[in-house]
C-alpha atoms as a PDB file:
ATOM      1  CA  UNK A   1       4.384  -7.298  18.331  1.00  0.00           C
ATOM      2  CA  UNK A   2       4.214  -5.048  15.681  1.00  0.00           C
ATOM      3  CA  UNK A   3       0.928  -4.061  13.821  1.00  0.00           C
ATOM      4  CA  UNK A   4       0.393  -5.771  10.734  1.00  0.00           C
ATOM      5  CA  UNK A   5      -1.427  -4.544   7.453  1.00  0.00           C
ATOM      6  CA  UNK A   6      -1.987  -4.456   3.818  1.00  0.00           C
ATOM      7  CA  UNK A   7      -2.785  -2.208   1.000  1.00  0.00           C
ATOM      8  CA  UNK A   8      -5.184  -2.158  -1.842  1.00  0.00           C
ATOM      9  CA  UNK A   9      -3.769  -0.397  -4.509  1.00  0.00           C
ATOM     10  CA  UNK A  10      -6.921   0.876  -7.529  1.00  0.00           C
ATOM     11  CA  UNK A  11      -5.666   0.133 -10.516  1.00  0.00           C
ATOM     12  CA  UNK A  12      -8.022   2.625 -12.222  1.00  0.00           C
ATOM     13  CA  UNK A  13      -6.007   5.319  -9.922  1.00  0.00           C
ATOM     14  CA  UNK A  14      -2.754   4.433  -9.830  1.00  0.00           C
ATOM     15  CA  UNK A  15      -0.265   5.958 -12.043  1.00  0.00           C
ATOM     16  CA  UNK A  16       2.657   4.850 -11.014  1.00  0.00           C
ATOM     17  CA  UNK A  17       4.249   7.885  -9.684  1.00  0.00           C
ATOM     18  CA  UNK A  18       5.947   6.231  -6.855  1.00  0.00           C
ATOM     19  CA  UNK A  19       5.796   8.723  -4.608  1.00  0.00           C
ATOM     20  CA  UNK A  20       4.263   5.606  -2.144  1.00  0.00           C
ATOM     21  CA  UNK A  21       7.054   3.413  -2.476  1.00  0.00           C
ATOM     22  CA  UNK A  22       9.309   6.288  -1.652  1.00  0.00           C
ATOM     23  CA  UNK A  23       7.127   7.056   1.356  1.00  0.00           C
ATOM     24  CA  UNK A  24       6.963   3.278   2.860  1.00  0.00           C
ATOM     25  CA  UNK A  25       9.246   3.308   6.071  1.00  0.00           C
ATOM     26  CA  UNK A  26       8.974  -0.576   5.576  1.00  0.00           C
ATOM     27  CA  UNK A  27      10.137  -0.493   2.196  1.00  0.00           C
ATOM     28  CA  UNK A  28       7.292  -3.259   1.332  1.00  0.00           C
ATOM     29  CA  UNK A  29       5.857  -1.668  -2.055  1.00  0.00           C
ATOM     30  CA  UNK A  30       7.127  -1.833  -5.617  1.00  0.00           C
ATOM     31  CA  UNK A  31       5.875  -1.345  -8.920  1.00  0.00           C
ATOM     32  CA  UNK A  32       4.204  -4.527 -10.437  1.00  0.00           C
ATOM     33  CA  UNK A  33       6.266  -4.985 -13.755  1.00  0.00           C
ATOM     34  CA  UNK A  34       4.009  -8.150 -14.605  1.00  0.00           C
ATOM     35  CA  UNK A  35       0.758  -6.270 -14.726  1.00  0.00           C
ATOM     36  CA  UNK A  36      -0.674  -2.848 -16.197  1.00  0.00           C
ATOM     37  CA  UNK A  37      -3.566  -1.004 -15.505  1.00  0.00           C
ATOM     38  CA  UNK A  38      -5.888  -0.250 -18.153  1.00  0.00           C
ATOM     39  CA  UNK A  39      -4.170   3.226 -18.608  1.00  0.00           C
ATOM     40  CA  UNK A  40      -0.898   1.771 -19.100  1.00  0.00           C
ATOM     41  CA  UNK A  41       1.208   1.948 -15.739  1.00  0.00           C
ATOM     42  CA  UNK A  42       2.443  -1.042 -13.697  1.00  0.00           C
ATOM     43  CA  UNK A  43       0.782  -0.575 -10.416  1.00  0.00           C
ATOM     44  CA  UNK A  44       2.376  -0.410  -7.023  1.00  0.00           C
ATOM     45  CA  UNK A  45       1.481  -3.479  -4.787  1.00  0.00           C
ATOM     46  CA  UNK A  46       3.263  -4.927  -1.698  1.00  0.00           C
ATOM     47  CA  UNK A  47       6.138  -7.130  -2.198  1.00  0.00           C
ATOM     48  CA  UNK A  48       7.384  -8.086   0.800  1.00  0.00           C
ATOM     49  CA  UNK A  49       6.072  -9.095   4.583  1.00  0.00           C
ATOM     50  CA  UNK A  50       6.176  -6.116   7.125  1.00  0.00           C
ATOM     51  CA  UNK A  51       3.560  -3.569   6.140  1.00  0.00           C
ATOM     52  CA  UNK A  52       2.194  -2.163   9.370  1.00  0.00           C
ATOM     53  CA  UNK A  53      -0.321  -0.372   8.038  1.00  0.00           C
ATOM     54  CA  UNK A  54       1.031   3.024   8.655  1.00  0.00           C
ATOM     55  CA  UNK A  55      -1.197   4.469   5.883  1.00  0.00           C
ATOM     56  CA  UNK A  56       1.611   6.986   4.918  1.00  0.00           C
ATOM     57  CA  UNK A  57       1.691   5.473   1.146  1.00  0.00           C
ATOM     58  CA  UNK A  58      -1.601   6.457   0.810  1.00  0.00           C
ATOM     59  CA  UNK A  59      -1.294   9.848   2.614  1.00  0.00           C
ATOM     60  CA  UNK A  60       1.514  10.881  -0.279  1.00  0.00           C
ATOM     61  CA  UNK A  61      -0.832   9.092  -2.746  1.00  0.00           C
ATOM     62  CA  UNK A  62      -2.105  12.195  -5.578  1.00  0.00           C
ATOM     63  CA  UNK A  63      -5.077  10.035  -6.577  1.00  0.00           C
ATOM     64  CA  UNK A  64      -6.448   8.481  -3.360  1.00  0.00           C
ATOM     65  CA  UNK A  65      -5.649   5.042  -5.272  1.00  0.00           C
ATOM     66  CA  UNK A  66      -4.348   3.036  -2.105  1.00  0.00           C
ATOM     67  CA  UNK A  67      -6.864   2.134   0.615  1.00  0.00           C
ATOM     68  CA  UNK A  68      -4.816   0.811   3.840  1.00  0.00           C
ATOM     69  CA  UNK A  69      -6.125  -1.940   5.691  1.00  0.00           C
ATOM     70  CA  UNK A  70      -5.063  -2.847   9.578  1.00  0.00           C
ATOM     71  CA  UNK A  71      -5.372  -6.317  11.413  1.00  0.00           C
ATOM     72  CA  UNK A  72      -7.263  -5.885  14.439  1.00  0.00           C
ATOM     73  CA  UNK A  73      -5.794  -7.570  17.476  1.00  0.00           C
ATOM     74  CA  UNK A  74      -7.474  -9.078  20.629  1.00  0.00           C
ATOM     75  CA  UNK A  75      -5.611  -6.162  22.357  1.00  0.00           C
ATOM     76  CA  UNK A  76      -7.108  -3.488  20.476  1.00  0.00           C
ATOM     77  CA  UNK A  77     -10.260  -4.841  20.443  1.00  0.00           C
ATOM     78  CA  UNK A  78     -10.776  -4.504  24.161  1.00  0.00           C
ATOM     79  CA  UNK A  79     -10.572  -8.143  24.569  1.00  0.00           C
END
């Protein structure tokens, strides 16, 4: 079963560069065209099931805007 994650995209960071959604192996991020940040961008945010939590997106990320977030298993947790 494959990991499963999320991401938690700051929109006081995020400038929509896309370098993240270019990044995602999972293709599971896209620019929000329904919201802007208070500097004016539409922020990225997930938009699909399937992010494993690779944390590439926020590896590429200029501004450190996207914290990455894992689901912890029984199997990883020693139990």
């Amino acid at each position: 079963m494959p990991a499963k994650g999320w991401i938690e995209v700051n929109d006081l960071y995020c400038k929509a560069c896309e370098l993240c959604i270019n990044a995602c192996p999972q293709k599971v991020i896209a620019l929000d065209m329904g919201r802007l940040t208070p500097k004016g961008y539409h922020p990225a945010h997930i938009v699909a099931d399937g992010c494993t939590g690779c944390a590439i997106c926020a590896l590429v990320c200029p501004d450190a805007a996207i914290t990455v977030y894992r689901e912890v298993t029984k199997a990883a947790a020693g139990g």
